[in-house]
Protein backbone atom coordinates (compact mmCIF):
# COMPACT_ATOMS: atom_id res chain seq x y z
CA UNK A 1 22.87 -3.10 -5.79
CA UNK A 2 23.65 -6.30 -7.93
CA UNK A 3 22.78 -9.41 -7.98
CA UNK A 4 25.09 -11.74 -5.78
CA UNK A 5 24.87 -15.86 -6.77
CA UNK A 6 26.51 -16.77 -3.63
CA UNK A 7 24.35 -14.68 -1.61
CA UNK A 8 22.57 -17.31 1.08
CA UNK A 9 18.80 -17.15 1.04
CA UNK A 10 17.99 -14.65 -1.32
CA UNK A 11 20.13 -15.49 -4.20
CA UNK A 12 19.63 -19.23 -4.09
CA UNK A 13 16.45 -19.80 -2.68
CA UNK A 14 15.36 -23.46 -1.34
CA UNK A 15 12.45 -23.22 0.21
CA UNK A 16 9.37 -20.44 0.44
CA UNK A 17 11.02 -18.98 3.47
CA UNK A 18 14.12 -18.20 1.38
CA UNK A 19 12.39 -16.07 -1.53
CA UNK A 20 12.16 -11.95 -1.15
CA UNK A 21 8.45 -11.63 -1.71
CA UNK A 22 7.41 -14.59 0.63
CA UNK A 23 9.63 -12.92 3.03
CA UNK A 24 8.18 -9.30 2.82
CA UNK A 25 4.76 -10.55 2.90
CA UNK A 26 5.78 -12.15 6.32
CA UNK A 27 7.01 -9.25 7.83
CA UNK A 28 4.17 -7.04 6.57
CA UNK A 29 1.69 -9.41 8.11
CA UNK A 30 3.65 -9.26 11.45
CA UNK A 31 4.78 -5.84 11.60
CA UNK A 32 1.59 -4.17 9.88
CA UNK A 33 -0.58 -6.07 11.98
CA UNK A 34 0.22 -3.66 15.01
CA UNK A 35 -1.07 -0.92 12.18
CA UNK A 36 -4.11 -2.56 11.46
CA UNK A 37 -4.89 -3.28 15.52
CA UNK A 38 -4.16 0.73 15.75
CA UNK A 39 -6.67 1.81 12.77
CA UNK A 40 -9.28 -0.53 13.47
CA UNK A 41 -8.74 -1.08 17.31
CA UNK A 42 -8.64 2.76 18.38
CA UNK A 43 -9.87 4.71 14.96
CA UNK A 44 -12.36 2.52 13.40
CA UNK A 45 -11.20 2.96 10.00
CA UNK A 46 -9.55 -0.13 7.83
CA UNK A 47 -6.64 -0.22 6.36
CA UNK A 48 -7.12 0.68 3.14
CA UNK A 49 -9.12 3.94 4.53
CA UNK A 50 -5.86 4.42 6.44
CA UNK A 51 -3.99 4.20 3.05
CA UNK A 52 -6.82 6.39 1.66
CA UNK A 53 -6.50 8.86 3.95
CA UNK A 54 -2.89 9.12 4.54
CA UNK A 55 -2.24 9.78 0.43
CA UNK A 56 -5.09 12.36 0.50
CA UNK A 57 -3.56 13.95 3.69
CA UNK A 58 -0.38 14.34 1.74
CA UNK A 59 -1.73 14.99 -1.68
CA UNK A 60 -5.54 16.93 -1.11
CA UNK A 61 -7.22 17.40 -4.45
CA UNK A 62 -6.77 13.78 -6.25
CA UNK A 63 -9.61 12.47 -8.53
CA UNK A 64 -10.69 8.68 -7.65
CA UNK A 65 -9.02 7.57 -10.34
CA UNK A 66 -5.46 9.70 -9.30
CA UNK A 67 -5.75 8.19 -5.87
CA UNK A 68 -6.34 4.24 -7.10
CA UNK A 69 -3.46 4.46 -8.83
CA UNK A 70 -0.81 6.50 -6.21
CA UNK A 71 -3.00 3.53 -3.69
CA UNK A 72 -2.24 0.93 -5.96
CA UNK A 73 -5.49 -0.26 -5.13
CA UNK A 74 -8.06 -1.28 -7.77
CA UNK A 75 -11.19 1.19 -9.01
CA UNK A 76 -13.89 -0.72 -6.86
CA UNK A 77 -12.12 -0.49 -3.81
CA UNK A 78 -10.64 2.43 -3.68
CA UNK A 79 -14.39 3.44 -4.36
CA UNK A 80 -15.52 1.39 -1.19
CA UNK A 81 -12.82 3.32 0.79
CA UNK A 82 -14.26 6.53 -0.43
CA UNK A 83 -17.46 5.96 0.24
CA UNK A 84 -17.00 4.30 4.07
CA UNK A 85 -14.53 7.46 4.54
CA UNK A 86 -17.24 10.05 3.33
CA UNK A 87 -20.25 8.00 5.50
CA UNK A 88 -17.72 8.53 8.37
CA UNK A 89 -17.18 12.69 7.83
CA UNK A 90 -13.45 11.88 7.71
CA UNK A 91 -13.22 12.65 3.86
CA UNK A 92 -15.83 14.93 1.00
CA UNK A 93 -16.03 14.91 -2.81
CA UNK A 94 -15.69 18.16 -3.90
CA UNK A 95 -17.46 18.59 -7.33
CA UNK A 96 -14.84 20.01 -10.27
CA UNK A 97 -15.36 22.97 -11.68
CA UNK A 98 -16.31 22.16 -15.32
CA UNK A 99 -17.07 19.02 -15.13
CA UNK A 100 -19.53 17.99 -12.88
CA UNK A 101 -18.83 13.91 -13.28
CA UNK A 102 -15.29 14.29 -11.82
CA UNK A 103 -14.54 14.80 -8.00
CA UNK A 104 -11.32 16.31 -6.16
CA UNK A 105 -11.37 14.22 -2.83
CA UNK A 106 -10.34 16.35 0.57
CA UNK A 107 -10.19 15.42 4.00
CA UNK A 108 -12.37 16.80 6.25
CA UNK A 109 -11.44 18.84 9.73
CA UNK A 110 -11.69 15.29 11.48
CA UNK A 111 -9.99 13.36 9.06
CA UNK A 112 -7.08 15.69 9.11
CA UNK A 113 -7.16 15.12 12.89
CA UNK A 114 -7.22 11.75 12.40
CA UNK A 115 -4.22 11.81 10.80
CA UNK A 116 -2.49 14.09 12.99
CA UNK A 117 -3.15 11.50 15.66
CA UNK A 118 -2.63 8.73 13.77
CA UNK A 119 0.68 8.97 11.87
CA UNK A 120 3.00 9.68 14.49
CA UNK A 121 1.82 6.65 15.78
CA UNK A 122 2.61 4.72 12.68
CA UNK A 123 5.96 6.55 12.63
CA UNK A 124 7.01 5.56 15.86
CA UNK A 125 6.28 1.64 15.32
CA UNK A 126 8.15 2.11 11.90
CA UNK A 127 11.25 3.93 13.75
CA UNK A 128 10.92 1.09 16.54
CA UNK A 129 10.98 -1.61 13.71
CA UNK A 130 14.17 -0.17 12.19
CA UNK A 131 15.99 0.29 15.50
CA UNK A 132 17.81 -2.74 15.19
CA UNK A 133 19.59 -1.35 12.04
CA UNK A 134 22.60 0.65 12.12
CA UNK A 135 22.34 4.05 10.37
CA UNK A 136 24.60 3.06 7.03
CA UNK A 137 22.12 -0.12 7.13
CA UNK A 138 18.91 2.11 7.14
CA UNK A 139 20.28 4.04 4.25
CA UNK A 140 21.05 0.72 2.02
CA UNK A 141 17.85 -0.61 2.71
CA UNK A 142 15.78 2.22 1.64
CA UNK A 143 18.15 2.65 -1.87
CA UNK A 144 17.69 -1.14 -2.60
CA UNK A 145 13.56 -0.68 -1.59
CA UNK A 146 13.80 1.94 -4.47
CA UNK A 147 16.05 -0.10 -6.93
CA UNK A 148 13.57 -2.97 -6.18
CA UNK A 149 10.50 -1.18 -6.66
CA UNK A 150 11.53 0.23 -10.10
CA UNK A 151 13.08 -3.18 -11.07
CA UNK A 152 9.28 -4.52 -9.88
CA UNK A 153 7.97 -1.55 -11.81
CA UNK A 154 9.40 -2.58 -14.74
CA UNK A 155 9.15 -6.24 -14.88
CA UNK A 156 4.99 -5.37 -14.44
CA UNK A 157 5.46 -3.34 -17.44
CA UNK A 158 7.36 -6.05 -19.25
CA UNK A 159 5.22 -9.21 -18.61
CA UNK A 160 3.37 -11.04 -20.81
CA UNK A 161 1.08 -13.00 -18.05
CA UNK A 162 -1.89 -14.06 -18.05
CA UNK A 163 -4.71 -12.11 -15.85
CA UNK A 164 -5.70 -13.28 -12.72
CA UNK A 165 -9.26 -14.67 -12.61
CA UNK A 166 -10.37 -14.93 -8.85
CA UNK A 167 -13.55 -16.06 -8.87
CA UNK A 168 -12.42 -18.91 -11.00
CA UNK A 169 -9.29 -20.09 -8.16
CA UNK A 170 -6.88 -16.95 -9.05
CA UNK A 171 -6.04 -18.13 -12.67
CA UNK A 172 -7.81 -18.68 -15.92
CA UNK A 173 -8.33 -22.10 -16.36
CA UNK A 174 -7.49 -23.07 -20.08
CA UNK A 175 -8.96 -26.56 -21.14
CA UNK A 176 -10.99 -27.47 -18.32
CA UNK A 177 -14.35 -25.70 -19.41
């Protein structure tokens, strides 16, 4: 997909609600609310431990480390995840042979049930939420989600910005010491 200047909205944005990443924020807060309500409401896990979960559940074996990154979560919290998913029996460490300091990560018989309950769930509010897409529209979206991602990808790669400081307001503040 290109870039089109006389595209409305996106390609000449006015406001906040005209800009792509404002507007994908929004409709992950609305739409992956009802995903949040499910994990926490009826399986007591957070989200995250539902993102946790679902990679291992598709990828069994990953090192911390591995799974942080495929999460694109940071160290620490993929580490909290871990740990709240381990206290629950949905998820072990399983010590590498070798070397002791490194753990493959596997889901336990309850958190593969878990999932097996859980993401058809997920799959049906994510087929409801495309429904009002025709099939040719479905298929464009998901090519531009990948052009966009590796375009994102790459522009990460590519950036020269300064690092976020949170506990100091979510920048560094230069000059004001």
């Amino acid at each position: 997909m290109t870039y089109l200047p006389d595209a409305p909205r996106l390609g000449h944005p006015k406001s906040m609600d005209d800009l792509l990443l404002y507007r994908l924020s929004r409709l992950l807060g609305v739409a992956g609310s009802m995903v949040i309500r499910l994990c926490e409401g009826r399986f007591g896990i957070t989200r995250r431990e539902w993102r946790v979960l679902a990679l291992l559940a598709q990828d069994e074996g990953l090192l911390s480390s591995q799974l942080a990154e495929r999460a694109q979560l940071d160290r620490a919290r993929t580490s909290r995840a871990i740990t709240s998913l381990v206290a629950k029996r949905l998820l072990v460490r399983q010590p590498r042979p070798g070397d002791r300091r490194q753990a493959a990560l596997a889901l336990t018989d309850g958190g593969r049930a878990l999932y097996a309950e859980l993401f058809p769930l997920v799959v049906q509010l994510n087929a409801s939420l495309l429904s009002v897409l025709e099939g040719s529209d479905v298929h464009r979206l998901d090519a531009a989600l990948d052009e966009l991602q590796q375009r994102a990808d790459a522009m990460v790669a590519q950036a020269e910005l300064p690092k976020a400081d949170r506990r100091r307001g979510g920048r560094t503040h230069r000059g004001m010491d």
